[in-house]
N, C-alpha and C. Protein backbone atom coordinates (compact mmCIF):
# COMPACT_ATOMS: atom_id res chain seq x y z
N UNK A 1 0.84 -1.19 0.00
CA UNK A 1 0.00 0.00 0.00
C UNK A 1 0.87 1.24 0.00
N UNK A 2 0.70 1.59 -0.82
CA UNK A 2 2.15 3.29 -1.16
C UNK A 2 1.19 4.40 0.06
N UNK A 3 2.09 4.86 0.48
CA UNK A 3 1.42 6.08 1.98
C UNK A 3 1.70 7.44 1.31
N UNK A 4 0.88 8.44 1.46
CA UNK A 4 1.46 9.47 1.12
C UNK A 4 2.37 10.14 2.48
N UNK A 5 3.13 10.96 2.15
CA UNK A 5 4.29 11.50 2.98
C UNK A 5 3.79 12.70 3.85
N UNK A 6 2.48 12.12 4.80
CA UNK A 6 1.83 13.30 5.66
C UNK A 6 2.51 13.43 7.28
N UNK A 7 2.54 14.35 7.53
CA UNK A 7 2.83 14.80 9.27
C UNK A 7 2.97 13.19 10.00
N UNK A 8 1.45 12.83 9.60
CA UNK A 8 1.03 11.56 10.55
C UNK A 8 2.14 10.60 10.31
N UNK A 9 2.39 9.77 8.99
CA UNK A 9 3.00 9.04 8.22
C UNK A 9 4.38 9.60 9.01
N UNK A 10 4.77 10.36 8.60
CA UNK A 10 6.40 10.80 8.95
C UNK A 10 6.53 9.95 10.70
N UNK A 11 5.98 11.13 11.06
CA UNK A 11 6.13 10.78 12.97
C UNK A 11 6.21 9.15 13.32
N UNK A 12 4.80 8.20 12.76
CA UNK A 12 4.83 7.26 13.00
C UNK A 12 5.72 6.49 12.56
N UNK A 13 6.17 6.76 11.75
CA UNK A 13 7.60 6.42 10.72
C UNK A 13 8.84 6.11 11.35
N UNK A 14 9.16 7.64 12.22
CA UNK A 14 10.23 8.14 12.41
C UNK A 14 10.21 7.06 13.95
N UNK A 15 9.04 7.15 14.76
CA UNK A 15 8.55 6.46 15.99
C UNK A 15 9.35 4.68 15.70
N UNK A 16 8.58 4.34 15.21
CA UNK A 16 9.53 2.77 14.31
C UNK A 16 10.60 2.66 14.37
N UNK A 17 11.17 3.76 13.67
CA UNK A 17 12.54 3.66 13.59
C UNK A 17 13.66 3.66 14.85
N UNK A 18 12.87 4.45 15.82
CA UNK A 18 13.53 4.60 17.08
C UNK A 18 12.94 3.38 18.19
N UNK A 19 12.07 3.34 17.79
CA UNK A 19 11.52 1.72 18.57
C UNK A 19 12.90 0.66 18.23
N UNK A 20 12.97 0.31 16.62
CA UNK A 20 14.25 -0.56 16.18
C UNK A 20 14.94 -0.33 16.84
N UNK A 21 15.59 1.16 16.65
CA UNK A 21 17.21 1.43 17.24
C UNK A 21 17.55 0.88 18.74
N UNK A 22 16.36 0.98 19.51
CA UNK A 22 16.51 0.54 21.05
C UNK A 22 16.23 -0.68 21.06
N UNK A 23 15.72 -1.36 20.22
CA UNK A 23 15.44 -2.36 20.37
C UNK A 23 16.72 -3.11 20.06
N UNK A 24 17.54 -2.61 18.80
CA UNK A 24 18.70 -3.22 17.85
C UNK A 24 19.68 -2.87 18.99
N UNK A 25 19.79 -1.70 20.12
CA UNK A 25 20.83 -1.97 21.34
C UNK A 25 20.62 -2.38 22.13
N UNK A 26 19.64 -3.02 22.75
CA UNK A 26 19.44 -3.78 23.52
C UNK A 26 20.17 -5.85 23.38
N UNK A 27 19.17 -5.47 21.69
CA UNK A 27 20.52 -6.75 21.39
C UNK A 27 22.02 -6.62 21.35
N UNK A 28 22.42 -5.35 20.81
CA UNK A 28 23.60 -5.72 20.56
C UNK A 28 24.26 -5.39 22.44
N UNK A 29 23.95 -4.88 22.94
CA UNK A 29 24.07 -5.56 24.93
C UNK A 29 24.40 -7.02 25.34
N UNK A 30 23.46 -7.51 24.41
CA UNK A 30 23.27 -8.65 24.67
C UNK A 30 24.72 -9.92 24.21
N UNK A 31 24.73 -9.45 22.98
CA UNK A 31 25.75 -10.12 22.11
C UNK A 31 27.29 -9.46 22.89
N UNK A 32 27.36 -8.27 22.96
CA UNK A 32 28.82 -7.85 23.13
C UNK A 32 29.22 -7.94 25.07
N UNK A 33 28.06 -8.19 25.92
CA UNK A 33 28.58 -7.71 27.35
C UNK A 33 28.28 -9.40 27.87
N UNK A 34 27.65 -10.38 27.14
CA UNK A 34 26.90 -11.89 27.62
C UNK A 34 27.83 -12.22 28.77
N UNK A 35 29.05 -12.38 28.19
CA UNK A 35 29.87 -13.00 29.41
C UNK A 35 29.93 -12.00 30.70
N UNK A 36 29.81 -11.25 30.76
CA UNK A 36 29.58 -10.21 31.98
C UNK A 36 28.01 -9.55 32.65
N UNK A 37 27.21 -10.38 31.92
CA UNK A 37 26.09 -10.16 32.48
C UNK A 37 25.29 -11.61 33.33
N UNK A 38 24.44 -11.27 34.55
CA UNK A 38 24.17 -12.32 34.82
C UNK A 38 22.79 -12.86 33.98
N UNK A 39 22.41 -14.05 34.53
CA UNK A 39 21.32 -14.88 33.52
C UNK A 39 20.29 -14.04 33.97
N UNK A 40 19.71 -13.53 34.59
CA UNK A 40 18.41 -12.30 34.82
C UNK A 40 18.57 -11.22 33.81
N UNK A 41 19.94 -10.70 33.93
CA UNK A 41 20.35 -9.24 33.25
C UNK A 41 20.17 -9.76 31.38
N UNK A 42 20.95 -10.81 31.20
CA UNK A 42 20.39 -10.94 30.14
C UNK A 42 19.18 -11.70 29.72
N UNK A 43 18.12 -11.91 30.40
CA UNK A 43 17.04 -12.34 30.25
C UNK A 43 16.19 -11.19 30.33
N UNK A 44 16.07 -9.74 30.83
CA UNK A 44 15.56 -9.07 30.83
C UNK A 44 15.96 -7.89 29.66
N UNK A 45 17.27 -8.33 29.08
CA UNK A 45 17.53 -7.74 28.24
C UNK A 45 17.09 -8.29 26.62
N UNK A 46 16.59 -9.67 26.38
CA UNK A 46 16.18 -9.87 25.57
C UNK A 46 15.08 -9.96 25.26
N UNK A 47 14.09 -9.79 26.77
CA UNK A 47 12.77 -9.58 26.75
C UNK A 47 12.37 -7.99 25.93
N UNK A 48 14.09 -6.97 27.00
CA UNK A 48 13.12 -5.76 26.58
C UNK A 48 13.15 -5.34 24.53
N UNK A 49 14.52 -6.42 23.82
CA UNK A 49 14.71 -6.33 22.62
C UNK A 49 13.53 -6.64 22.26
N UNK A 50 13.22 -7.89 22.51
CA UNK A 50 11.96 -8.73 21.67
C UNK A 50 10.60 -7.25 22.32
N UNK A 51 10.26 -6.81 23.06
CA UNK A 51 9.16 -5.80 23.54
C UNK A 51 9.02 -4.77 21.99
N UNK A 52 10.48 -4.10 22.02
CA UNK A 52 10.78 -2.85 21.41
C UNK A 52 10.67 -2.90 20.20
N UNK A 53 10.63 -4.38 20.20
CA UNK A 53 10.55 -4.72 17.87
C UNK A 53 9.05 -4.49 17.99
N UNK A 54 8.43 -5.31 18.60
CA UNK A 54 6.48 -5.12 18.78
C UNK A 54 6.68 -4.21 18.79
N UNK A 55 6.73 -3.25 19.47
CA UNK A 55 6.69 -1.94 19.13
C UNK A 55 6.94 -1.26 18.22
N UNK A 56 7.99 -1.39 17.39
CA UNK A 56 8.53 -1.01 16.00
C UNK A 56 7.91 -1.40 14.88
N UNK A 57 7.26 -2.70 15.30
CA UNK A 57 6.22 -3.60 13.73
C UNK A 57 4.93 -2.66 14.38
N UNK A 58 4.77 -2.73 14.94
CA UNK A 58 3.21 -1.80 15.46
C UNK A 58 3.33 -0.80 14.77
N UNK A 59 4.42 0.14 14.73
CA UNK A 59 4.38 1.56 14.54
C UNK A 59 4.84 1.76 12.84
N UNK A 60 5.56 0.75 12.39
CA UNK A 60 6.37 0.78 11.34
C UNK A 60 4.69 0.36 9.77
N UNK A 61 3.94 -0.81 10.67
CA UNK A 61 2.59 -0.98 10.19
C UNK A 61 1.28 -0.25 9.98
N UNK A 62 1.66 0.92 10.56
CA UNK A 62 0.21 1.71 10.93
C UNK A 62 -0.58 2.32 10.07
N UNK A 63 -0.07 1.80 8.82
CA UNK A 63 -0.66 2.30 7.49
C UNK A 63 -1.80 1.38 6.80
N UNK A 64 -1.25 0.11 7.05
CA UNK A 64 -2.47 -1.18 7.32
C UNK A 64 -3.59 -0.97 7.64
N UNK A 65 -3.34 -0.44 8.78
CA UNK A 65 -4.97 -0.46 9.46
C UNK A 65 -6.11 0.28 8.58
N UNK A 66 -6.00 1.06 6.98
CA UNK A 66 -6.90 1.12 6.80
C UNK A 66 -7.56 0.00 5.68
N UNK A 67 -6.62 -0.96 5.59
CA UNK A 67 -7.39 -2.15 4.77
C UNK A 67 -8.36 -2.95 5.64
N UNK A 68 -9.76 -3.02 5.10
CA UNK A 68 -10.67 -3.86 5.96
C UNK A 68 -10.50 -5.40 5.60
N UNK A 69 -9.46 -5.62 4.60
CA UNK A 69 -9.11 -6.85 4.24
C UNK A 69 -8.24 -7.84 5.77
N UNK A 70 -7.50 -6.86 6.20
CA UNK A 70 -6.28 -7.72 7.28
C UNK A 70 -6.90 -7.30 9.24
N UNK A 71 -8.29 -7.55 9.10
CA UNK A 71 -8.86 -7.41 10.80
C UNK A 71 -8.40 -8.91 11.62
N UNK A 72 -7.73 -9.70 11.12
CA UNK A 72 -7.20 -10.61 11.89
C UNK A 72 -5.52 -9.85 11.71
N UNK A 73 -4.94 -9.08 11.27
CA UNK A 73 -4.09 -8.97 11.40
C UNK A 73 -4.08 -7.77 12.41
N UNK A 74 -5.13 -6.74 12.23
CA UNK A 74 -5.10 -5.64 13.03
C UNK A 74 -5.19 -6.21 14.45
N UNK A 75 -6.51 -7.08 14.84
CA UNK A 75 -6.32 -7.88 16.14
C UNK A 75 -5.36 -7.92 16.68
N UNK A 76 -4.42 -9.06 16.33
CA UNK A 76 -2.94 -9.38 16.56
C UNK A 76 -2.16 -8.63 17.12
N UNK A 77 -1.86 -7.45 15.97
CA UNK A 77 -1.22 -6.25 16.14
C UNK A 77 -1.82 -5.26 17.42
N UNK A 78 -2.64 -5.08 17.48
CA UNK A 78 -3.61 -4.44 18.44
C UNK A 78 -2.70 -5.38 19.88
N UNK A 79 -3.54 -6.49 20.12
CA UNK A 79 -3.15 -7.48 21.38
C UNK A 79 -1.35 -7.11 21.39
N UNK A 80 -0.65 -7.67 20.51
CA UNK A 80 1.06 -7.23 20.55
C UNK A 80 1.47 -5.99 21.49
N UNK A 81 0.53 -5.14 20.97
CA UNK A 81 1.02 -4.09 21.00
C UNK A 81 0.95 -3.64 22.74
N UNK A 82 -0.47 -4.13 23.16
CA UNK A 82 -0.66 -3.81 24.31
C UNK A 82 0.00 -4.92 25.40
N UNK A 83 0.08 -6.12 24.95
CA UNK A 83 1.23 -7.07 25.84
C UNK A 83 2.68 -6.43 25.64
N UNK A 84 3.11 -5.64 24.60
CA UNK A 84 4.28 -5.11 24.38
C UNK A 84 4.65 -3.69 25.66
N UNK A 85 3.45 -3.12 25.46
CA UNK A 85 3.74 -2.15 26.12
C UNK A 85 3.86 -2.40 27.79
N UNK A 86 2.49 -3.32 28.23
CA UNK A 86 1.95 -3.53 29.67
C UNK A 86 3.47 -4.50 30.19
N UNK A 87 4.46 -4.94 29.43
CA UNK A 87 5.60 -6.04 30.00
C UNK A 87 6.77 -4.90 29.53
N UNK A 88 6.78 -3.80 28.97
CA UNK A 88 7.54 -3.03 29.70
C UNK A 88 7.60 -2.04 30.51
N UNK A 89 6.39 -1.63 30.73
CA UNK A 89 5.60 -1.20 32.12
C UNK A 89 6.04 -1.97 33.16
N UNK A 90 5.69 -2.89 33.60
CA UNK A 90 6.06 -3.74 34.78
C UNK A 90 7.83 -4.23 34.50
N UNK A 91 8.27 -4.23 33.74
CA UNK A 91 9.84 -3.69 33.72
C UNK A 91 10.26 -3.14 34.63
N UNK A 92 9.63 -2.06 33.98
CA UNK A 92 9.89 -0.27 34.92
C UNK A 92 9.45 -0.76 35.93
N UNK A 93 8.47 -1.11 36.14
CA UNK A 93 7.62 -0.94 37.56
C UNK A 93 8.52 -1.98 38.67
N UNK A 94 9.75 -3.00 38.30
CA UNK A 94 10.03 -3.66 39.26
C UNK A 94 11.50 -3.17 40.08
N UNK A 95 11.35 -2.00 39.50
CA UNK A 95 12.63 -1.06 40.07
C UNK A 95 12.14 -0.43 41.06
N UNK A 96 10.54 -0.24 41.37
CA UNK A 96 10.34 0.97 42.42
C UNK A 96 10.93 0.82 43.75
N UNK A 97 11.32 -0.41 44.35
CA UNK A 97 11.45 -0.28 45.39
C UNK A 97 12.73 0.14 45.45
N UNK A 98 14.11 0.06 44.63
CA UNK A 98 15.19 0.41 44.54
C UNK A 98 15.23 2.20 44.73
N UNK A 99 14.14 2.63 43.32
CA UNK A 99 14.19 4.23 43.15
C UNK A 99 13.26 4.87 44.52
N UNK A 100 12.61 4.15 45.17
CA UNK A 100 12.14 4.83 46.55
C UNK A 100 13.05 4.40 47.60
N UNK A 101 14.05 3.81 48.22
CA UNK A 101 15.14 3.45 48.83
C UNK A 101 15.87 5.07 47.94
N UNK A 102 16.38 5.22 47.13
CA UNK A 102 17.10 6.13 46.64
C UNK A 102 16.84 7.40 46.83
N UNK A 103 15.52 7.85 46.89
CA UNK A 103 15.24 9.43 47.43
C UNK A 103 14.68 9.46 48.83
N UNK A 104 15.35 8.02 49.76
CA UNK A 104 15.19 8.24 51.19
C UNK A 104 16.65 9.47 51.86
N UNK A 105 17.46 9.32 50.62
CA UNK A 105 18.32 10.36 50.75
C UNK A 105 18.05 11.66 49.69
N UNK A 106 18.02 12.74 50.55
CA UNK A 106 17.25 13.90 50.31
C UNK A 106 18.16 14.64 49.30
N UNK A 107 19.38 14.33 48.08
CA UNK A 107 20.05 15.22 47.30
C UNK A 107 19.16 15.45 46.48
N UNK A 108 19.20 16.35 45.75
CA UNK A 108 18.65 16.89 44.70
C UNK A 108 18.73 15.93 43.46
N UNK A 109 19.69 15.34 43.31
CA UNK A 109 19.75 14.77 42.45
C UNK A 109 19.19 13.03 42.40
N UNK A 110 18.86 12.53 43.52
CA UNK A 110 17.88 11.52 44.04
C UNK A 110 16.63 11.71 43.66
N UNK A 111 16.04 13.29 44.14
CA UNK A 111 14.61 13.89 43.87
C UNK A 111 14.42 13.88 42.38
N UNK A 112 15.56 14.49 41.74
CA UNK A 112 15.38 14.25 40.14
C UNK A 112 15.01 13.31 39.18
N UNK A 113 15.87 11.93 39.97
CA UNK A 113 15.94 10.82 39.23
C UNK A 113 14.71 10.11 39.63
N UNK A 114 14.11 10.10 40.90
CA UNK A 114 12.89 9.61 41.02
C UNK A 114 11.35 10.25 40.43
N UNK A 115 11.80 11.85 40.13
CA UNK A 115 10.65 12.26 39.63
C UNK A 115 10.94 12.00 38.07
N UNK A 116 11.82 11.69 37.04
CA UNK A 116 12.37 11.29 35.80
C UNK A 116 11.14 9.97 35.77
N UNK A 117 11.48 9.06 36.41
CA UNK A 117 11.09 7.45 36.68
C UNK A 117 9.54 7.61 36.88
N UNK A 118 8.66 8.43 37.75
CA UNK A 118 7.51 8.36 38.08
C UNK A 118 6.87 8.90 36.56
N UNK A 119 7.14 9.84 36.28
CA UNK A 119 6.73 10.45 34.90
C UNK A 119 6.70 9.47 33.71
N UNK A 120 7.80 8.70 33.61
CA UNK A 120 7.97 8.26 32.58
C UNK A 120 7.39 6.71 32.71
N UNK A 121 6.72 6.14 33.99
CA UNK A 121 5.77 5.16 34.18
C UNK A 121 4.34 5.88 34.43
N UNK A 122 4.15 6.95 34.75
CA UNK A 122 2.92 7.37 34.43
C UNK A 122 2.59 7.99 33.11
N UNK A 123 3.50 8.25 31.88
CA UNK A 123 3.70 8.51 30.59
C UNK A 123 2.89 6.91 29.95
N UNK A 124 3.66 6.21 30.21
CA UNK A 124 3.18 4.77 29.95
C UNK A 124 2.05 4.53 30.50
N UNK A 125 1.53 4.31 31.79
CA UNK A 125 0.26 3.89 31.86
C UNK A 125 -0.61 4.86 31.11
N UNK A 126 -0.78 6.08 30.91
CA UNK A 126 -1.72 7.01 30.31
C UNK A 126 -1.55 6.34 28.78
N UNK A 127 -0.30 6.13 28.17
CA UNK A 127 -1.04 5.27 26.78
C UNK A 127 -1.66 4.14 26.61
N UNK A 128 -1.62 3.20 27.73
CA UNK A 128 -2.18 1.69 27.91
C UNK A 128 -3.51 2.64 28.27
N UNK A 129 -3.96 3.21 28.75
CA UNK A 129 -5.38 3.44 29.32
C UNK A 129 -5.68 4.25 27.98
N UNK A 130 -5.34 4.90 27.32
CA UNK A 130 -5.54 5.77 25.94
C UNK A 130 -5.67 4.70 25.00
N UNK A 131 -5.06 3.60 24.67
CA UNK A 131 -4.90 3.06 23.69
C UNK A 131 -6.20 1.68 23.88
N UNK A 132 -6.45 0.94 24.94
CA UNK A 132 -6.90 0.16 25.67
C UNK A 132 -8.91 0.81 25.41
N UNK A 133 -8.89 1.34 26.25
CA UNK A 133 -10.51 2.54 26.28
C UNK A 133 -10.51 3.71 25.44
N UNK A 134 -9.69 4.35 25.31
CA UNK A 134 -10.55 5.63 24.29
C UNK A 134 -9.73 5.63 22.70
N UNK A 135 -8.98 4.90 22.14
CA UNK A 135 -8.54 5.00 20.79
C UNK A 135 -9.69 4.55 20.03
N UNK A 136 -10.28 3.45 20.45
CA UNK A 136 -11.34 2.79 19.18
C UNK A 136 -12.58 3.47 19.52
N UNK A 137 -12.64 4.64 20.86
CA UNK A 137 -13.69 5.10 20.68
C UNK A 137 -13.90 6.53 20.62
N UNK A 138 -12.70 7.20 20.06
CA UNK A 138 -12.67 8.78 20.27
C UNK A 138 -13.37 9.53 19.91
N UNK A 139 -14.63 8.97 18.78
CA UNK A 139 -15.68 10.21 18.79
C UNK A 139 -16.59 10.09 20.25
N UNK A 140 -16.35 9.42 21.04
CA UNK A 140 -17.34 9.38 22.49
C UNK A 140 -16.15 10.06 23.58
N UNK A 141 -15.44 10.19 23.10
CA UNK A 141 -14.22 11.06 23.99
C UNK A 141 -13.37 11.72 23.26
N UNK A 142 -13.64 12.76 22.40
CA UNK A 142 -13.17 13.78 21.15
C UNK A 142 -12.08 14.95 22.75
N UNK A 143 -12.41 15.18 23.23
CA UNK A 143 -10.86 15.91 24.88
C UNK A 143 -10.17 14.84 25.04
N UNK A 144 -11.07 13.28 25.50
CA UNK A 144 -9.63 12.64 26.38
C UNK A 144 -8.44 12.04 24.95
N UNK A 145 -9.37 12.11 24.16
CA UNK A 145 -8.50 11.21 22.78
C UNK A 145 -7.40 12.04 22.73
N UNK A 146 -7.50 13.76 22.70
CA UNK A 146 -6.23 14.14 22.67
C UNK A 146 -5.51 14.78 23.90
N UNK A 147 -6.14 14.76 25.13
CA UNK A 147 -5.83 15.42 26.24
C UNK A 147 -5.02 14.01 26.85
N UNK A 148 -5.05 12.94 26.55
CA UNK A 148 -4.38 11.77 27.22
C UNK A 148 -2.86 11.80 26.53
N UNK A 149 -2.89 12.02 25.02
CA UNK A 149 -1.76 11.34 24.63
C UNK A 149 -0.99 12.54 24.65
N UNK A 150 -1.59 14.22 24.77
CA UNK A 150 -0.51 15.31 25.07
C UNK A 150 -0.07 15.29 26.64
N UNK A 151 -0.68 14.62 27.74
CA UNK A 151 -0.06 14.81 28.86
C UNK A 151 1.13 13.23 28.56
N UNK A 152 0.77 12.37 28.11
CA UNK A 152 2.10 11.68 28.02
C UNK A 152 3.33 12.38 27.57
N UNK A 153 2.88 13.10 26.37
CA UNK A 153 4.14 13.51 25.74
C UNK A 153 4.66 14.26 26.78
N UNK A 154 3.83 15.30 27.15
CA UNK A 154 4.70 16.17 28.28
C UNK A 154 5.26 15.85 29.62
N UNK A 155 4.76 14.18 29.93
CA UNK A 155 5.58 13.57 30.77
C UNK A 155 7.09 13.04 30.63
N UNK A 156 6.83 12.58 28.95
CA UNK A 156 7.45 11.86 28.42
C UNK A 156 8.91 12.93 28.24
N UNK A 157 8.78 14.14 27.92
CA UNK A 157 9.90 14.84 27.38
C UNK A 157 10.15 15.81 28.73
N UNK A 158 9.26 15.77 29.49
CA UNK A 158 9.80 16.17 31.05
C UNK A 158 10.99 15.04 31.66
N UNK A 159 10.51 14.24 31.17
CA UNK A 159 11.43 13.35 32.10
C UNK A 159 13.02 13.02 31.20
N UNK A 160 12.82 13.14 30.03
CA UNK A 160 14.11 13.24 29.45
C UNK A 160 14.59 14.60 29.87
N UNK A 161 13.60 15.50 30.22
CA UNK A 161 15.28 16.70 30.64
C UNK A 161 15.54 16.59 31.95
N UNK A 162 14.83 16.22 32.66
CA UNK A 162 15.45 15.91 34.11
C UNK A 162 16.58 14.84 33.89
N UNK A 163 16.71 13.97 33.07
CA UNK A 163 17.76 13.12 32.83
C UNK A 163 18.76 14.02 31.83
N UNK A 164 18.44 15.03 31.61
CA UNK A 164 19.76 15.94 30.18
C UNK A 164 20.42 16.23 31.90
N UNK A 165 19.45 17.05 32.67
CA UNK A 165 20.07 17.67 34.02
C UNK A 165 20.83 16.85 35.22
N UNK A 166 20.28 15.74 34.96
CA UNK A 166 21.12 14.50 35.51
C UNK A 166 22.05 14.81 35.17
N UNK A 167 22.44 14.64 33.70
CA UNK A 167 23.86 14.51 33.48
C UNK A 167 24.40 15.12 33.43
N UNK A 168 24.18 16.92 32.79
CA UNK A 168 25.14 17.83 32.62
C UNK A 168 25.22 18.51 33.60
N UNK A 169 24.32 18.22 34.86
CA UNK A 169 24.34 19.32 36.20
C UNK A 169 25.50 17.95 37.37
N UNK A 170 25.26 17.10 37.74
CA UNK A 170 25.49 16.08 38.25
C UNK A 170 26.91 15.03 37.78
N UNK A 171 26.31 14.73 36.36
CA UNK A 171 27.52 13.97 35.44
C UNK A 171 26.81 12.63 36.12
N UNK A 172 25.72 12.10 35.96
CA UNK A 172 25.44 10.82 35.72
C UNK A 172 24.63 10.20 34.95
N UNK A 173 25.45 9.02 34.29
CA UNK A 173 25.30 8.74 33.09
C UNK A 173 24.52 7.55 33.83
N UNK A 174 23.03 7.21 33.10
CA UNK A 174 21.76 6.20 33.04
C UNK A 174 22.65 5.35 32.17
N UNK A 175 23.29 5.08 31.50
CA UNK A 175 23.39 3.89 30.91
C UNK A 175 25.35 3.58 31.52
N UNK A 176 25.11 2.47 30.51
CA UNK A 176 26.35 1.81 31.08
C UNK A 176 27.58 3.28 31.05
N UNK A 177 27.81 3.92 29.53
CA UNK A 177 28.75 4.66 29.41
C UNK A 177 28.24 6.27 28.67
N UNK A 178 29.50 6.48 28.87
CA UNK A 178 28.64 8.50 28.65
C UNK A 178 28.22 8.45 27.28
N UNK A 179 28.94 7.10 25.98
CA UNK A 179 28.14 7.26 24.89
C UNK A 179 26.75 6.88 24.46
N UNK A 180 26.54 5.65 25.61
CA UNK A 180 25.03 5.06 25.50
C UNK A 180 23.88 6.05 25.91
N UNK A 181 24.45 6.60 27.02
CA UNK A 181 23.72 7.73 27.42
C UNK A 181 23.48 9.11 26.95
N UNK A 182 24.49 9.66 25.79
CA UNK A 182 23.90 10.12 25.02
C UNK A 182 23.28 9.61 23.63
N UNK A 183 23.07 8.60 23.29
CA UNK A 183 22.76 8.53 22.26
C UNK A 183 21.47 7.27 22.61
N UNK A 184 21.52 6.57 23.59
CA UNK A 184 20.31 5.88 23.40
C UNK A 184 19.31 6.54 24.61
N UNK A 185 19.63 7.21 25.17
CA UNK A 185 18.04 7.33 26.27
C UNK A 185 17.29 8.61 25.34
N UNK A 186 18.07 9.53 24.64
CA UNK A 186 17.15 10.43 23.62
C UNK A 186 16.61 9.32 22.50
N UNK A 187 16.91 8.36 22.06
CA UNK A 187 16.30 7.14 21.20
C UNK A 187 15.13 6.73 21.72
N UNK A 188 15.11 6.36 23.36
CA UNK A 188 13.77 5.49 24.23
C UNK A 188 12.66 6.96 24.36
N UNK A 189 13.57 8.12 25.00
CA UNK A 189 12.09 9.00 24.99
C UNK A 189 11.61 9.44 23.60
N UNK A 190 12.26 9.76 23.14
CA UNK A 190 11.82 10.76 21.46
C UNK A 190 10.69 9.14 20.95
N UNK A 191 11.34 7.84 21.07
CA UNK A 191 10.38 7.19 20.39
C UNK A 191 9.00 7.51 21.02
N UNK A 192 8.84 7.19 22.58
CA UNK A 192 7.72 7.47 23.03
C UNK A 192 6.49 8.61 23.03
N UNK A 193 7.33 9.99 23.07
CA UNK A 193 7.07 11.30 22.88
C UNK A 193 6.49 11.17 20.91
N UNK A 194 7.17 10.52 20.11
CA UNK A 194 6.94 10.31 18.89
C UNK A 194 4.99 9.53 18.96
N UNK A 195 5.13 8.31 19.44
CA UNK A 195 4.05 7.50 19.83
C UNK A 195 2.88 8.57 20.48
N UNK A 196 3.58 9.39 21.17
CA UNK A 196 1.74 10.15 21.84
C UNK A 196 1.47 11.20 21.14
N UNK A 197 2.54 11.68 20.05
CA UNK A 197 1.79 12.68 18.97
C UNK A 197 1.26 12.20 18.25
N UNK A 198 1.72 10.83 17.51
CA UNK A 198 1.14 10.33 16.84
C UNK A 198 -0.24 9.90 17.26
N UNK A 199 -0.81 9.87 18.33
CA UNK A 199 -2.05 9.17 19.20
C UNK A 199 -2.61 9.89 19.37
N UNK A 200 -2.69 11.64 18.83
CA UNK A 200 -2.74 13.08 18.85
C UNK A 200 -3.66 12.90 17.44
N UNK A 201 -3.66 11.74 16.58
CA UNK A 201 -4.25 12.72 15.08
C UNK A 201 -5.24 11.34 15.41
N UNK A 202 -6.73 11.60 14.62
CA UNK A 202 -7.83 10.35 15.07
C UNK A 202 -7.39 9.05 14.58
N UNK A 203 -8.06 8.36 14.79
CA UNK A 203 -7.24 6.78 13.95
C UNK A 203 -8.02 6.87 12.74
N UNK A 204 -7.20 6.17 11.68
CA UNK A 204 -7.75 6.10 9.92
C UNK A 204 -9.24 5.44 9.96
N UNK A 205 -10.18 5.66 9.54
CA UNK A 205 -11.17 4.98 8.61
C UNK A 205 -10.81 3.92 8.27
N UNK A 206 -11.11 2.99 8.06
CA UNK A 206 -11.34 1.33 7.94
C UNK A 206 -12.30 1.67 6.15
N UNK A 207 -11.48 1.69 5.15
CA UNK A 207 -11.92 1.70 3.92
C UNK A 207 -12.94 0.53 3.66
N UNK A 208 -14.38 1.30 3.04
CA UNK A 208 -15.61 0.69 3.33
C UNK A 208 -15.58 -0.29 2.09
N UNK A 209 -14.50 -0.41 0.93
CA UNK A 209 -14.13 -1.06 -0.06
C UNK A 209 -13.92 -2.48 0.27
């Protein structure tokens, strides 16, 4: 199906592409650090690869959805998408007790990193509840359809600058090294922040053909 080259098309496009990229370092984590990681670390690291491709075929596909020919495929894709997202939700979510132990000490930069983390799991649940209840029904919720997926974004890109300020106020680097950390945690938010603009324009018509 040839797409024309609109706003929507681009973003969701561009969203894919950054889904891959995190997804494609997560493997390559996997392949280059194996002998130095334990069997959890890399079991959670190939979960979150295999998550981030669903995510990438979701987003990379979204042009599909207006053939009424492939509704067993939209299904699928639909279910993927939301087991994709809800298992890296609870990802995130099995760190809390670590990141609340961490701002039992009162630096500024504790307060930062825990308000980074809360945002960016309440970024996520607001698209599982957006995507879940009001996407297939946004003419019965024409505010929350777009009032849900702009407070993600603005969670979503809040919490990447509290992590820019992490690093350039502080100097701590979220990933293993100062290059992963610049170049893949702007990859994980921009995809997401990408995902709730895109969740910003109505969903396509289902061609009555």
């Amino acid at each position: 199906m040839k797409q024309k080259l609109t706003p929507r098309w681009c973003i969701i496009t561009l969203t894919g592409l950054l889904f891959a990229a995190y997804s494609a370092y997560n493997a390559f984590i996997i392949i280059r650090d194996r002998s130095a990681l334990s069997t959890q670390a890399i079991f959670i690291s190939v979960v979150v690869a295999l998550m981030f491709s669903v995510l990438a075929a979701y987003a990379l596909t979204s042009g599909l959805w207006s053939s009424k020919k492939l509704i067993l495929f939209r299904i699928i894709r639909r279910v993927a998408f939301i087991i994709a997202l809800l298992t890296i939700f609870a990802l995130k979510l099995r760190t809390i007790s670590a990141v609340l132990a961490y701002i039992d000490d009162p630096r500024s930069d504790a307060v930062l990193y825990a308000c980074s983390y809360f945002m960016t799991l309440a970024g996520m649940l607001i698209l599982l509840v957006y995507y879940i209840f009001i996407r297939r029904r946004f003419l019965f919720f024409p505010r929350a359809s777009v009032l849900l997926p702009l407070i993600a974004a603005i969670l979503f890109f809040g919490s990447f600058i509290l992590e820019v300020i992490l690093y350039f106020a502080y100097g701590i680097c979220l990933e293993a090294n100062l290059l992963r950390t610049v170049v893949i945690r702007p990859v994980f938010y921009l995809g997401f922040i990408g995902l709730s603009v895109y969740y910003m324009f109505p969903p396509q018509i289902v061609d009555p053909k």
